[in-house]
N, C-alpha and C. Protein backbone atom coordinates (compact mmCIF):
# COMPACT_ATOMS: atom_id res chain seq x y z
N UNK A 1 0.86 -1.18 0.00
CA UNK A 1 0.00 0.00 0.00
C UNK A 1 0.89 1.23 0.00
N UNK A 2 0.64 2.11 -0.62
CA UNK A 2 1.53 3.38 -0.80
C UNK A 2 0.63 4.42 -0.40
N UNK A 3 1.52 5.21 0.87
CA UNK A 3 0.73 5.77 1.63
C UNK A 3 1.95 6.91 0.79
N UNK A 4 0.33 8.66 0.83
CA UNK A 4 1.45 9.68 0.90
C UNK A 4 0.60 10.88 2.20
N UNK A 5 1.29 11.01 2.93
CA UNK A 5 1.20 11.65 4.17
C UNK A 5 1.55 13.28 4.06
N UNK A 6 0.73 14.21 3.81
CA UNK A 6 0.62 15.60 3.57
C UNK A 6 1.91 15.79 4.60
N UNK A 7 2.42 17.36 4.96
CA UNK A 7 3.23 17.65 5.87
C UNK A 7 2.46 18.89 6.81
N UNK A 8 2.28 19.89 6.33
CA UNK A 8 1.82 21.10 6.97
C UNK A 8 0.57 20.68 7.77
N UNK A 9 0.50 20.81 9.12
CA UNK A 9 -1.09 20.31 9.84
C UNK A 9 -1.20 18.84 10.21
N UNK A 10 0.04 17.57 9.48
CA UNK A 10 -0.30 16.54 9.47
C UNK A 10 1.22 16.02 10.03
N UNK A 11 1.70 16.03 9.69
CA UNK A 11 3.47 15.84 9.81
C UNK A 11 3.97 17.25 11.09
N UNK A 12 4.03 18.30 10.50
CA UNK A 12 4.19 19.86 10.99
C UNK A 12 3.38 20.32 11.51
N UNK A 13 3.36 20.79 12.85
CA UNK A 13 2.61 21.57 13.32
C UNK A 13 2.42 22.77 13.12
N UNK A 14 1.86 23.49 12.04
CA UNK A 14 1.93 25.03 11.08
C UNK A 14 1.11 26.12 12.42
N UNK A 15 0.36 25.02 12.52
CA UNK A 15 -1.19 26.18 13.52
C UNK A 15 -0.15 26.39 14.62
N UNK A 16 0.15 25.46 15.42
CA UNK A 16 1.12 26.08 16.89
C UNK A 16 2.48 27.25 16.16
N UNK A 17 3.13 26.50 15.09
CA UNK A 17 3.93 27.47 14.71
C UNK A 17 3.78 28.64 14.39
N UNK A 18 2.43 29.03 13.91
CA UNK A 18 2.04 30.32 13.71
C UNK A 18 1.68 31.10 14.68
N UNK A 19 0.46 30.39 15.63
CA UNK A 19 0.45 30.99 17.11
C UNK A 19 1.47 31.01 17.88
N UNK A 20 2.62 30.39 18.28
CA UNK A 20 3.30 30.67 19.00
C UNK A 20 4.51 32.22 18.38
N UNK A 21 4.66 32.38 16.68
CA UNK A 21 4.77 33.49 16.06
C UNK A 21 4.00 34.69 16.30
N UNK A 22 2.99 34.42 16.06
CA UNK A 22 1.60 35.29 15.90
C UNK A 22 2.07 35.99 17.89
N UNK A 23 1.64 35.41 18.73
CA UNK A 23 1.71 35.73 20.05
C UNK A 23 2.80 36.72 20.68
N UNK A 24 3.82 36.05 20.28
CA UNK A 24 5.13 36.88 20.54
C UNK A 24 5.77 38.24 19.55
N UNK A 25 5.08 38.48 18.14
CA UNK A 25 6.03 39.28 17.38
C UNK A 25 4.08 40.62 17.97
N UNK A 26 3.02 40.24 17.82
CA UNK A 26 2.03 40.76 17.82
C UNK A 26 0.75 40.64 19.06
N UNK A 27 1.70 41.13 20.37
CA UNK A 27 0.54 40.33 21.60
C UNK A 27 -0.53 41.44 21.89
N UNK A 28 -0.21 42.20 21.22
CA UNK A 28 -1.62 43.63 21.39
C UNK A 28 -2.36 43.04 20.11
N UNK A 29 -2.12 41.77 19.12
CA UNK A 29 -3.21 41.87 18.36
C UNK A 29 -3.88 41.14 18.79
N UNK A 30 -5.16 40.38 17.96
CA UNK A 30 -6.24 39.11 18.24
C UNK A 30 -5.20 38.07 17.84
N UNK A 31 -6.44 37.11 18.25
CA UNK A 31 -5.66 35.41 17.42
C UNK A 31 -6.53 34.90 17.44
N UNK A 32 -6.80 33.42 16.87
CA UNK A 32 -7.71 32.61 16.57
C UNK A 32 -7.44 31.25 17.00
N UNK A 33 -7.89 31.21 18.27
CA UNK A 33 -6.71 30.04 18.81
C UNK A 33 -7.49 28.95 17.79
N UNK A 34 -6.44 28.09 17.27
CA UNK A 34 -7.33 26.74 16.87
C UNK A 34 -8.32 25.77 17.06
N UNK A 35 -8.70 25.77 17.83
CA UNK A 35 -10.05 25.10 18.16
C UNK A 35 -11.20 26.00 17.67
N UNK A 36 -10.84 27.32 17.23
CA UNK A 36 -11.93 28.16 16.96
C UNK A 36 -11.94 28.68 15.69
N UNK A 37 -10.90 27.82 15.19
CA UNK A 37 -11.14 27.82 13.23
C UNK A 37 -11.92 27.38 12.59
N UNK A 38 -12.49 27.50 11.87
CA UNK A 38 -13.36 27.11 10.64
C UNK A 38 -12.95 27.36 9.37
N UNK A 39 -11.99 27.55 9.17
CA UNK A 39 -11.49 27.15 7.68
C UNK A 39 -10.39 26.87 7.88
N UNK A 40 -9.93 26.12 6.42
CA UNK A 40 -8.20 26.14 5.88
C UNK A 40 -7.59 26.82 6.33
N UNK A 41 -7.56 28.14 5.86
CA UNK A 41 -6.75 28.52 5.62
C UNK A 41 -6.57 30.18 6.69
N UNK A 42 -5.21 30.08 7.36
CA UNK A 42 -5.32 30.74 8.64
C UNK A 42 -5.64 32.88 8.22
N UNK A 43 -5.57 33.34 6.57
CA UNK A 43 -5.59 33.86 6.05
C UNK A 43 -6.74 33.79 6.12
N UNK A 44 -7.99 33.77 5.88
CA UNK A 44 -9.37 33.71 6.02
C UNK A 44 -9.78 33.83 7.16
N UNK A 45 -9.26 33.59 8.48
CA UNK A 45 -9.46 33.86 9.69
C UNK A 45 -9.58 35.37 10.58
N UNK A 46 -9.06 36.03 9.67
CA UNK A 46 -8.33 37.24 10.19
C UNK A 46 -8.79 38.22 9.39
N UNK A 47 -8.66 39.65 9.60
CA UNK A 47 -9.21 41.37 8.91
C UNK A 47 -8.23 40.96 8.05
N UNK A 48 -8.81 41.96 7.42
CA UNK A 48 -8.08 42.38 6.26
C UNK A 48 -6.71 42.94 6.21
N UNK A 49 -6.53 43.90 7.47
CA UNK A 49 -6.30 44.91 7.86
C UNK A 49 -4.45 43.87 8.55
N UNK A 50 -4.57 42.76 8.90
CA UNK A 50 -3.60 42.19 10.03
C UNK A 50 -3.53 40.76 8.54
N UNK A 51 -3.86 41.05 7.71
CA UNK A 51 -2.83 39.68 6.59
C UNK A 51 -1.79 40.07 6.20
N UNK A 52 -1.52 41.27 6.07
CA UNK A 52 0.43 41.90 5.90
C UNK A 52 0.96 40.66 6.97
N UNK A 53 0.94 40.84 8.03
CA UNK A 53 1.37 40.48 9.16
C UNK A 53 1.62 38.72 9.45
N UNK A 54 0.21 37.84 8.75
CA UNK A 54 0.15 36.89 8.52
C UNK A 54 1.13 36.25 7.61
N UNK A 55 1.22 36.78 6.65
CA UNK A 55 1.73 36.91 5.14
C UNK A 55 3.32 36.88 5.55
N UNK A 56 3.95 38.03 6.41
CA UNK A 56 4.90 38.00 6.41
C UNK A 56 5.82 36.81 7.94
N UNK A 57 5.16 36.18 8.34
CA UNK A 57 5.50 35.50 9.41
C UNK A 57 5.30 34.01 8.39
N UNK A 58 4.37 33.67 7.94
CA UNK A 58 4.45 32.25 6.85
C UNK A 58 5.27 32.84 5.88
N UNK A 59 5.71 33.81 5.40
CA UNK A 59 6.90 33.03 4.41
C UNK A 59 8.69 33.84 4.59
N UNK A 60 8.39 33.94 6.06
CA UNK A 60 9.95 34.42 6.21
C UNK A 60 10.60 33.48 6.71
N UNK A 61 12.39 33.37 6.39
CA UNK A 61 12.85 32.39 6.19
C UNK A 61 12.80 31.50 7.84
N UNK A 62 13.19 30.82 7.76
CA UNK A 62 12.99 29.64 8.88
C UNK A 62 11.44 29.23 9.56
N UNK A 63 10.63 29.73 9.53
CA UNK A 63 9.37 29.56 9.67
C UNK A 63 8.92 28.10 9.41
N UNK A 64 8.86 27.68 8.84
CA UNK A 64 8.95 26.23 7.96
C UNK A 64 9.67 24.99 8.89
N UNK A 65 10.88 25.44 8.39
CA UNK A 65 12.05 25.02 9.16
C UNK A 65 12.23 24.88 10.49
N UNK A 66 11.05 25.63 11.44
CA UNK A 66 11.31 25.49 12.70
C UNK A 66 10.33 24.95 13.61
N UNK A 67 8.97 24.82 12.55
CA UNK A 67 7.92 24.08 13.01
C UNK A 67 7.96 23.19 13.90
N UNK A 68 7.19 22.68 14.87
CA UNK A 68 7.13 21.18 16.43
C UNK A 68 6.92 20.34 15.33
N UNK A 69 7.02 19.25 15.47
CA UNK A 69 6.11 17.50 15.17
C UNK A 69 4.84 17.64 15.48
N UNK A 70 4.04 17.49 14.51
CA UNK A 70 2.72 16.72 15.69
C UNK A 70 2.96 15.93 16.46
N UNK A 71 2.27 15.69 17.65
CA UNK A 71 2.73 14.40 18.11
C UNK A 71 2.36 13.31 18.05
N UNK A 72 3.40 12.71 18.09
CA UNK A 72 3.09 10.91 17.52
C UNK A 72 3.76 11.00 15.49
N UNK A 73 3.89 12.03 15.16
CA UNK A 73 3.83 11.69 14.12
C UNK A 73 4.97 11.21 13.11
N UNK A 74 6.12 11.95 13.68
CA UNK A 74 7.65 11.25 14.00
C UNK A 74 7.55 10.00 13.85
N UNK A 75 7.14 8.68 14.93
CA UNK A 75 7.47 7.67 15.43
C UNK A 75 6.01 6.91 14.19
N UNK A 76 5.24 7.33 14.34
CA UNK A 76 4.45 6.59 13.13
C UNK A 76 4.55 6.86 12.02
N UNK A 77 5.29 7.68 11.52
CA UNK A 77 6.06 7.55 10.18
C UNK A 77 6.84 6.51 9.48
N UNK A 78 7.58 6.08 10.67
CA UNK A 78 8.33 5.29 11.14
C UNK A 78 8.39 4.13 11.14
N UNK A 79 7.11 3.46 12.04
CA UNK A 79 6.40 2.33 12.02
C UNK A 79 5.40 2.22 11.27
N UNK A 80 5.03 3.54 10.22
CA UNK A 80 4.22 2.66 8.89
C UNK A 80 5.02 1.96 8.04
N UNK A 81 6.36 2.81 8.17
CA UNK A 81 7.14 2.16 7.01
C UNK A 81 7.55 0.63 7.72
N UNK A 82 7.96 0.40 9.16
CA UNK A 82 8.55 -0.73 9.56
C UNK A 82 7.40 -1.88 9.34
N UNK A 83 6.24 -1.82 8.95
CA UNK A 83 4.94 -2.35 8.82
C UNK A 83 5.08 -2.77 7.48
N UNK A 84 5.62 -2.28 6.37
CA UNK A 84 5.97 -2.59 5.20
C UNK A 84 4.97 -1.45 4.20
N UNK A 85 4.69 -0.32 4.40
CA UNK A 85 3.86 0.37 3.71
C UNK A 85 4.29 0.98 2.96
N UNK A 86 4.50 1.67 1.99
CA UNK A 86 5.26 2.29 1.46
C UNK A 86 4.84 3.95 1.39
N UNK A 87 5.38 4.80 2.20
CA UNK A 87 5.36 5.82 2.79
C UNK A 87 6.06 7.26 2.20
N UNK A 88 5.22 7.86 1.16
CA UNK A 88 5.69 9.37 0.61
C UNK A 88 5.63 10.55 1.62
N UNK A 89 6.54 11.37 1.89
CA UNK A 89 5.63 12.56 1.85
C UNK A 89 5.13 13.93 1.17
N UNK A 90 3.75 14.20 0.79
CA UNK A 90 3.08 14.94 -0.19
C UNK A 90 2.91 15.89 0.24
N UNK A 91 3.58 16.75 -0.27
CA UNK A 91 3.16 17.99 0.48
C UNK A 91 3.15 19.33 -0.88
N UNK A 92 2.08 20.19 -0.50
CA UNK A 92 2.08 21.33 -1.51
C UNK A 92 2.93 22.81 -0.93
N UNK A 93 3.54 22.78 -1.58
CA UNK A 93 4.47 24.22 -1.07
C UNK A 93 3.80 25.94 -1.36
N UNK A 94 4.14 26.77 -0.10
CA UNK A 94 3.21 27.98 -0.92
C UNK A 94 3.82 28.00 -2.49
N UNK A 95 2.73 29.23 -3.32
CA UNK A 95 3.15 29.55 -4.42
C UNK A 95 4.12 30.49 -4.00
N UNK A 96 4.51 31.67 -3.01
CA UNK A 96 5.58 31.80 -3.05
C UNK A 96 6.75 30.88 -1.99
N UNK A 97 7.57 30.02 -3.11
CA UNK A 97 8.03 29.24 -2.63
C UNK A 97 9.60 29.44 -2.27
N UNK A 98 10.46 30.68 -2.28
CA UNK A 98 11.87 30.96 -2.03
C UNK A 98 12.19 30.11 -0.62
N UNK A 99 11.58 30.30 0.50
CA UNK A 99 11.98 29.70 1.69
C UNK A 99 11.17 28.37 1.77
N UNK A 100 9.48 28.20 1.43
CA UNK A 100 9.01 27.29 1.87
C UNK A 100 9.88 26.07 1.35
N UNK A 101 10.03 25.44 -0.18
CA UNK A 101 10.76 24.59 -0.24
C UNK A 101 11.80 23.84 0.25
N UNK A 102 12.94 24.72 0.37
CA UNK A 102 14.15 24.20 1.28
C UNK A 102 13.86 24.16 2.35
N UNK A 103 12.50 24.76 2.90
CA UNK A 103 12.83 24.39 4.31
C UNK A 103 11.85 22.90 4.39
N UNK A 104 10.77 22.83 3.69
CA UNK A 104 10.30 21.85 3.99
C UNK A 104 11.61 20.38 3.92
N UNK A 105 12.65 20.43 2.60
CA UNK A 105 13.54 19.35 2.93
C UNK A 105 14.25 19.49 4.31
N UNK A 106 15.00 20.75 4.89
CA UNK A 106 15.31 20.60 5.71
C UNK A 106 14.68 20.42 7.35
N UNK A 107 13.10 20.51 7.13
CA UNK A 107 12.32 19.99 8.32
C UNK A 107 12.43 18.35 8.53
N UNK A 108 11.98 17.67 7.01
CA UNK A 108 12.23 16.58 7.11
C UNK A 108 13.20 15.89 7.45
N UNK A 109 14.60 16.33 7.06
CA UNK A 109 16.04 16.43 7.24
C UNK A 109 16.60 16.24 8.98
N UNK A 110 15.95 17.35 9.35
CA UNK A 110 16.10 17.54 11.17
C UNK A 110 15.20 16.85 11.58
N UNK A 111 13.78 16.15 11.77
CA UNK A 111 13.01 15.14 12.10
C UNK A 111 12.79 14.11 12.02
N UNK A 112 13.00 13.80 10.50
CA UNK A 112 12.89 12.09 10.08
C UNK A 112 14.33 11.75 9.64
N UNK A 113 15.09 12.65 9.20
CA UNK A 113 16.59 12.34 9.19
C UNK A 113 16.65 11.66 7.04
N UNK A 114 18.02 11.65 6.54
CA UNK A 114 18.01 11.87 5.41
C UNK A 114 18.17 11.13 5.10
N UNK A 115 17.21 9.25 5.05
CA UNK A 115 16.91 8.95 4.90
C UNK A 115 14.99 8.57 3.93
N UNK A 116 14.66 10.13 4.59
CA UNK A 116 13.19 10.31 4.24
C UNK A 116 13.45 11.49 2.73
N UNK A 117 14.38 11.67 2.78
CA UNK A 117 14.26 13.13 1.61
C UNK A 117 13.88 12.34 0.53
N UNK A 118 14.65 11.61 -0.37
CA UNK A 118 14.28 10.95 -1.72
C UNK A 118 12.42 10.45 -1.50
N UNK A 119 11.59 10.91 -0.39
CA UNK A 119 10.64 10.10 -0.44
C UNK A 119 9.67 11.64 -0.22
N UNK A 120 10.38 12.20 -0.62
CA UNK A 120 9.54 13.70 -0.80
C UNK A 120 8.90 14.04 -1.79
N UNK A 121 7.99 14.43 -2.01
CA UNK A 121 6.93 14.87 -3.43
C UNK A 121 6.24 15.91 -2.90
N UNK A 122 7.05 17.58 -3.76
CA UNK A 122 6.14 18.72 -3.89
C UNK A 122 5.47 18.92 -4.15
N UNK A 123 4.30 19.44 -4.59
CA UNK A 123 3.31 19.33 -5.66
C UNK A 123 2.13 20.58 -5.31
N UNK A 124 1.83 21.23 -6.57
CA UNK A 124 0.75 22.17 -5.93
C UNK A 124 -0.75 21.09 -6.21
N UNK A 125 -0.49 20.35 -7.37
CA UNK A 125 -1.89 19.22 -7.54
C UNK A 125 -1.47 17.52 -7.13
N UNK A 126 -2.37 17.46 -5.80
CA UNK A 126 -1.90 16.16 -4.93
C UNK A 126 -2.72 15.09 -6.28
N UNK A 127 -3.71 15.42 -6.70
CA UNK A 127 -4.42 14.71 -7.65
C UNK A 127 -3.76 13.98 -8.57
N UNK A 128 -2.12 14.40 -9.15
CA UNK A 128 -1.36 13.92 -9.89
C UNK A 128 -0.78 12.94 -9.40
N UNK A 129 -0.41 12.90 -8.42
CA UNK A 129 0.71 11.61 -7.59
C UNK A 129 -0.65 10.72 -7.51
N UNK A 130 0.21 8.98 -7.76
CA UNK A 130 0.03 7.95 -7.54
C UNK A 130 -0.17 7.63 -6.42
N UNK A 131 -1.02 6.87 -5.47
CA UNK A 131 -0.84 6.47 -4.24
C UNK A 131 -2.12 5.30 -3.79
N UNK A 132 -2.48 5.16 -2.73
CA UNK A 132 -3.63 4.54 -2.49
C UNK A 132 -4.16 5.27 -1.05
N UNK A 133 -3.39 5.86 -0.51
CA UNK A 133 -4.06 6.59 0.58
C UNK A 133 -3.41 8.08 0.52
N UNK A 134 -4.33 9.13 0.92
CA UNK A 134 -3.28 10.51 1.22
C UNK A 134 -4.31 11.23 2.10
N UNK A 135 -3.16 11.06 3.25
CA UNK A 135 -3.56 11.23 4.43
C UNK A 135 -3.06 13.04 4.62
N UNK A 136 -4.31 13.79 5.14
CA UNK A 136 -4.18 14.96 4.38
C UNK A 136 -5.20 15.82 5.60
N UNK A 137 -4.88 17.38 6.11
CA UNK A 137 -6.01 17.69 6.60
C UNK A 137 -6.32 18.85 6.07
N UNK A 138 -6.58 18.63 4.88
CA UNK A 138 -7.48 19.83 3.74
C UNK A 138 -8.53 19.24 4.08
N UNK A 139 -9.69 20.27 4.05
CA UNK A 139 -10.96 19.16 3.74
C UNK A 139 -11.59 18.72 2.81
N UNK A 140 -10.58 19.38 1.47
CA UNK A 140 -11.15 18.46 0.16
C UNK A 140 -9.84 19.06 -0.16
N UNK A 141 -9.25 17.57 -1.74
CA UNK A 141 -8.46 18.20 -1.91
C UNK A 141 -8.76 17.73 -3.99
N UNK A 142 -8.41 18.99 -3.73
CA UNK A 142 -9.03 18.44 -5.26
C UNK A 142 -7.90 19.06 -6.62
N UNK A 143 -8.38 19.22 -7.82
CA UNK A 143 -7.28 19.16 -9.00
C UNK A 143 -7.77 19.17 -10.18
N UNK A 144 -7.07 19.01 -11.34
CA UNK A 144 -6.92 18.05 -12.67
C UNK A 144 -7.27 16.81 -13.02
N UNK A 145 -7.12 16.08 -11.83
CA UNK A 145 -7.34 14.51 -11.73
C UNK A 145 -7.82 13.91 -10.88
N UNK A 146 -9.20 12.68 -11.95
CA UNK A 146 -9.04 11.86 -10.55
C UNK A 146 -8.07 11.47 -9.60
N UNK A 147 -8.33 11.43 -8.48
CA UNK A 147 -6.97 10.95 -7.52
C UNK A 147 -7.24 9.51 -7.47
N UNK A 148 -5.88 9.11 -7.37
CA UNK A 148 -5.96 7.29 -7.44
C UNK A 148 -6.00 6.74 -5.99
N UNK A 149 -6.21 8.36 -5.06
CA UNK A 149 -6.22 7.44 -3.14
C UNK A 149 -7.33 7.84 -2.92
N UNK A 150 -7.56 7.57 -1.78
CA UNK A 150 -8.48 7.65 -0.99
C UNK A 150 -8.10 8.73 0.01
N UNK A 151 -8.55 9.46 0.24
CA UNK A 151 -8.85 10.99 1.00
C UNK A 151 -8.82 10.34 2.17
N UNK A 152 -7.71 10.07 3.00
CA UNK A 152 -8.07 9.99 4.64
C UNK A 152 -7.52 11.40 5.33
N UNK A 153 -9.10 12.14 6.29
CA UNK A 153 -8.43 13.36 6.69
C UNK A 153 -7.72 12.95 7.91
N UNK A 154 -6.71 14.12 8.36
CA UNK A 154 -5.80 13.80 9.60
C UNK A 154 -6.82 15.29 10.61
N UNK A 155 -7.38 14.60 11.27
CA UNK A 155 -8.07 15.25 11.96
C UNK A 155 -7.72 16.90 12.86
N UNK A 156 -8.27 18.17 12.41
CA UNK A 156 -8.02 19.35 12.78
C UNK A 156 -9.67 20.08 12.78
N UNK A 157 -9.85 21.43 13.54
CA UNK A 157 -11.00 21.49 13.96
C UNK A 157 -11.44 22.50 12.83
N UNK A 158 -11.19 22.63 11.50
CA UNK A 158 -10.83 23.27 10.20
C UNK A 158 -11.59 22.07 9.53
N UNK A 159 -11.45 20.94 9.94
CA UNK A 159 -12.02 20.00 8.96
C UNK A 159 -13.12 19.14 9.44
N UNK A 160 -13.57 18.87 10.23
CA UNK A 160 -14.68 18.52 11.07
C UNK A 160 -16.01 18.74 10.24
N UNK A 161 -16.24 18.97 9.60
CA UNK A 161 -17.59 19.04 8.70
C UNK A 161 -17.32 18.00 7.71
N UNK A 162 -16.46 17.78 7.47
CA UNK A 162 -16.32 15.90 6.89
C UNK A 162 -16.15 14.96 7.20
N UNK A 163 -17.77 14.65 7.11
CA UNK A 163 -18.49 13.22 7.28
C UNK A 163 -18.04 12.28 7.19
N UNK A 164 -17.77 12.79 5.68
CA UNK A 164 -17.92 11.21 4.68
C UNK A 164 -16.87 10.69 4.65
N UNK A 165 -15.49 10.96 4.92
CA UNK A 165 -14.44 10.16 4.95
C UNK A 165 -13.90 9.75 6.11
N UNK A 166 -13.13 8.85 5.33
CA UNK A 166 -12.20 8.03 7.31
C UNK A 166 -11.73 9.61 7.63
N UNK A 167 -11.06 8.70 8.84
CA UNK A 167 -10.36 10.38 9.84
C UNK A 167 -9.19 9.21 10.91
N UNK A 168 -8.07 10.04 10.50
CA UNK A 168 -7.16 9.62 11.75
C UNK A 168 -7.16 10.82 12.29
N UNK A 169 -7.56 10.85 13.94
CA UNK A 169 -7.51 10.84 15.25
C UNK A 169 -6.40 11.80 15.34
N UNK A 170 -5.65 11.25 15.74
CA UNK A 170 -4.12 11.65 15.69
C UNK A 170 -3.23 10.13 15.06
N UNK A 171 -1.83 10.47 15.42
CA UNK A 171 -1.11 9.60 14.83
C UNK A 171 -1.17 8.01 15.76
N UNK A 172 -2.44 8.09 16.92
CA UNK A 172 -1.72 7.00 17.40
C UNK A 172 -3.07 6.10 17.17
N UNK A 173 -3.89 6.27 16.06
CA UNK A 173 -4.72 5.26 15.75
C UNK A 173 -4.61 5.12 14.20
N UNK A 174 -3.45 5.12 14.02
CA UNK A 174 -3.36 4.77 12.21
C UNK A 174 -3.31 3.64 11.66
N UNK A 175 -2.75 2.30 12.42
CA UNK A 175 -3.05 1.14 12.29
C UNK A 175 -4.54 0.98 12.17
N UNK A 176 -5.07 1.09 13.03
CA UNK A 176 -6.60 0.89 13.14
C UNK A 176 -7.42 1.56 11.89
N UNK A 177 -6.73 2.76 11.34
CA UNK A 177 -7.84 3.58 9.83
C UNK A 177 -7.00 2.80 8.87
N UNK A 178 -5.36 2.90 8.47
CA UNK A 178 -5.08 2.36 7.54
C UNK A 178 -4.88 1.09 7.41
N UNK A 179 -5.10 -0.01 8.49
CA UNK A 179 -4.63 -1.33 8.14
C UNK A 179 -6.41 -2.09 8.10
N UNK A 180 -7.50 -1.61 8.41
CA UNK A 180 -8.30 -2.16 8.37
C UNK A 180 -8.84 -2.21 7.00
N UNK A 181 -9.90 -2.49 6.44
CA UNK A 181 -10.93 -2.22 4.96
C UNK A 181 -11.74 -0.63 5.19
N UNK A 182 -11.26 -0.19 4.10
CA UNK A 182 -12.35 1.21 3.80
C UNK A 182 -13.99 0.90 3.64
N UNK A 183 -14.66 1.99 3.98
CA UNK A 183 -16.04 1.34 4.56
C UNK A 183 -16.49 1.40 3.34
């Protein structure tokens, strides 16, 4: 089974990385702590007036690069692959991509170690890559193409209005969504 495992929200913790940014460079502004999102995208959350601000904290350099782990998600990376799965990671980079790119190799680089790089796939359309699962917490992810996986979301409170597909939990019930039969 060829699993490809998004990074930002699923792998990377983007939301703490931004709040814990957001908090310290701007503590006279608002925030949106996460549990109280309703969309994607943390740009939609916010005035008009405070996306300079957004804008410039996601794409200045190390940002990326300095992101937490989710947790659990390290070690079940790990043990999907020791399971025999065959394990990408898919991830879409902003369109402006000067820092996001390199840093996404070098997140992977400092976390999963460089062993995982050759198993990296950029992509702004996940729809193109081959796979059978892509474990992802967009709440749709869509494209050009049918996709050849199956949409499993990685559970965030941004995506919770989808029903209809599996959902890993967090990372420590992935045996249980990916090793069982899809409903």
């Amino acid at each position: 089974m060829r699993v490809l495992v998004d990074m930002d929200g699923v792998l990377a913790d983007f939301e703490q990385g931004f709040l814990d940014t957001w908090r310290a460079r701007h503590p006279d502004q608002p925030y949106v702590p996460l549990e109280e999102r309703t969309g994607f995208y943390i740009l939609d959350q916010y005035p008009r007036h405070l996306k300079p601000l957004i804008r410039e904290i996601q794409y200045e350099p190390g940002f990326i690069r300095e992101l937490p782990p989710i947790p659990g998600a390290i070690a079940a990376m790990e043990a999907m692959r020791d399971a025999g799965l065959e394990v990408f990671i898919c991830s879409s980079p902003f369109t402006r991509y000067e820092n996001c790119v390199r840093e996404k190799y070098a997140w992977v680089d400092a976390h999963l170690g460089e062993r995982w790089i050759p198993r990296i796939i950029l992509a702004k359309d996940k729809t193109l890559i081959k796979g059978d699962v892509l474990i992802d917490d967009r709440p749709v992810v869509d494209g050009v193409a049918e996709p050849s996986w199956e949409h499993v979301i990685f559970d965030q409170p941004y995506n919770r209005d989808q029903q209809d597909k599996r959902r890993l939990s967090g990372w420590d019930d992935w045996r249980s969504v990916l090793l069982s039969s899809a409903p």
